[in-house]
Protein backbone atom coordinates (compact mmCIF):
# COMPACT_ATOMS: atom_id res chain seq x y z
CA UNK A 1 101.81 113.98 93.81
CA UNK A 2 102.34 112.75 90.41
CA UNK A 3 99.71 113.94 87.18
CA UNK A 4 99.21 112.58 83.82
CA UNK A 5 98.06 114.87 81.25
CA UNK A 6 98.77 115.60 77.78
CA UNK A 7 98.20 119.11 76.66
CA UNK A 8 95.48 120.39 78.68
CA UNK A 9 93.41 117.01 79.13
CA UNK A 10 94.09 115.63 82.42
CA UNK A 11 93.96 111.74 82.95
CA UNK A 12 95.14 110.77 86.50
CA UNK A 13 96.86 111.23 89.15
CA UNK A 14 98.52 109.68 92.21
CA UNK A 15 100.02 110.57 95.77
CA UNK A 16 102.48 109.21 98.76
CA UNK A 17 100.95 111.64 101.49
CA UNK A 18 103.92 111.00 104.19
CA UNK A 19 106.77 110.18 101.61
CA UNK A 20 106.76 107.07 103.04
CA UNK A 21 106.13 103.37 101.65
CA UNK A 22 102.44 103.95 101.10
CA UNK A 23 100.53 105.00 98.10
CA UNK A 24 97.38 107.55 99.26
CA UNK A 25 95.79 107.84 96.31
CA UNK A 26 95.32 106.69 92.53
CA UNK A 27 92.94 107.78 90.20
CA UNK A 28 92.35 107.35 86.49
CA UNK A 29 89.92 109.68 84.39
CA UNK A 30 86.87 107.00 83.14
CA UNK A 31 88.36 108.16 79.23
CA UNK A 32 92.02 107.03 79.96
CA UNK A 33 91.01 103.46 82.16
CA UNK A 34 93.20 100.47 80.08
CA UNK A 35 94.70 102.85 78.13
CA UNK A 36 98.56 102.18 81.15
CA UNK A 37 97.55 105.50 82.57
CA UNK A 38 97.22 104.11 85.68
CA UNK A 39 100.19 101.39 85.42
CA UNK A 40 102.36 104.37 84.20
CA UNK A 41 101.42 106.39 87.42
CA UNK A 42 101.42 103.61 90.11
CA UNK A 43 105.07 102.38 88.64
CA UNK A 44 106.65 105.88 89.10
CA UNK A 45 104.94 105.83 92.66
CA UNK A 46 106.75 102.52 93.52
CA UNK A 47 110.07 103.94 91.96
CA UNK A 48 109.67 106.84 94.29
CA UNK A 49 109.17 104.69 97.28
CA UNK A 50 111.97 102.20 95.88
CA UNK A 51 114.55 104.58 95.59
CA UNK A 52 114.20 105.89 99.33
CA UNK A 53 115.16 102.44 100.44
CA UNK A 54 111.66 101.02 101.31
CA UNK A 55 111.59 97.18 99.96
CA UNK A 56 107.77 97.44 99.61
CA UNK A 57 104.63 99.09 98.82
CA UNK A 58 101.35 98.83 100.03
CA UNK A 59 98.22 100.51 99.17
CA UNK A 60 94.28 100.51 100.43
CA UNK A 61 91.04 99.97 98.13
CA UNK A 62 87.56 99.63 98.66
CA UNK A 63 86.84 96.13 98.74
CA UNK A 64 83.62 96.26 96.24
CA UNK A 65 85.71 98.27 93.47
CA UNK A 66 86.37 94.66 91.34
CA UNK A 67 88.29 96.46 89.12
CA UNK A 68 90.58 98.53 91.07
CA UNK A 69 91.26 94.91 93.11
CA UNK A 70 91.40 93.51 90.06
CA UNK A 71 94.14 96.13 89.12
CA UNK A 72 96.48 95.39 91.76
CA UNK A 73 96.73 91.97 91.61
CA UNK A 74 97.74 92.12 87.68
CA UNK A 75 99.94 95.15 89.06
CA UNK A 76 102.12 91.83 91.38
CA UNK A 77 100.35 93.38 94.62
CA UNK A 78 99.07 90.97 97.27
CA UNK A 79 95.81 91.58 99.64
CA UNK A 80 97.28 91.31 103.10
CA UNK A 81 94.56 92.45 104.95
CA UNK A 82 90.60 93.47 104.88
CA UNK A 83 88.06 95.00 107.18
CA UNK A 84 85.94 97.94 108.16
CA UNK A 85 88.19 101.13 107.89
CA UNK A 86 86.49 104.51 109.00
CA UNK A 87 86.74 107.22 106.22
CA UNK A 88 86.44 110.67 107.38
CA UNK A 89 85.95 112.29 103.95
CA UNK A 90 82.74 110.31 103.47
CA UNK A 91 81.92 110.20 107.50
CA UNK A 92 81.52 106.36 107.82
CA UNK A 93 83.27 102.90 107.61
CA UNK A 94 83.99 101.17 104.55
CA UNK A 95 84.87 97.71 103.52
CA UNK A 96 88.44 98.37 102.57
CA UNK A 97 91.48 95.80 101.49
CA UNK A 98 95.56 96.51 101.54
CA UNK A 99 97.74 95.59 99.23
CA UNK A 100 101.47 95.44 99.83
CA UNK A 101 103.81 94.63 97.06
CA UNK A 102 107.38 93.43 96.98
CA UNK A 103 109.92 96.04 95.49
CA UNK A 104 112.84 93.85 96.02
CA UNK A 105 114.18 93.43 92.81
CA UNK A 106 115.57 89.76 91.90
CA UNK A 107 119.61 89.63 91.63
């Protein structure tokens, strides 16, 4: 699990829950959105994942956050998949979409 903060404000945070290729979780406080919080966080994920020999990412979203979709794409990621996805947090299914990304990098 990675945190940004300065001082004591906290503006994000992101996780690999199995240490492998696959990003659990990224969030970015409302305050620090467009500020590279999240950019900052999900590019220190992917170095992470990079540097234990996996040649991509991938990641899940909910489908109706446009700007988290929206995120990933400008962030090189590529939808390779969407459908109903069970969460048991919220105890129902949820349009989600994957993203995988390339982490190859070009010789």
């Amino acid at each position: 699990m990675l945190v940004a903060a300065a001082g004591q404000e906290f503006f994000g945070w992101g996780a690999r829950e199995e240490l492998d290729n696959v990003i659990s979780d990224l969030w970015v406080a409302p305050i620090a959105q467009g500020q590279g919080v999240g950019a900052a966080l999900l590019d220190a994920l992917e170095g992470a994942i990079a540097k234990q020999g996996f040649e991509f990412s991938e990641l899940e979203t909910y489908a109706g956050n446009a700007g988290a979709v929206r995120f990933y794409e400008r962030q090189g990621y590529e939808p390779i998949w969407r459908g109903m996805k069970f969460s048991a947090s919220l105890n129902y299914e949820l349009d989600k979409v994957r993203f995988r990304k390339s982490l190859r990098v070009a010789a």
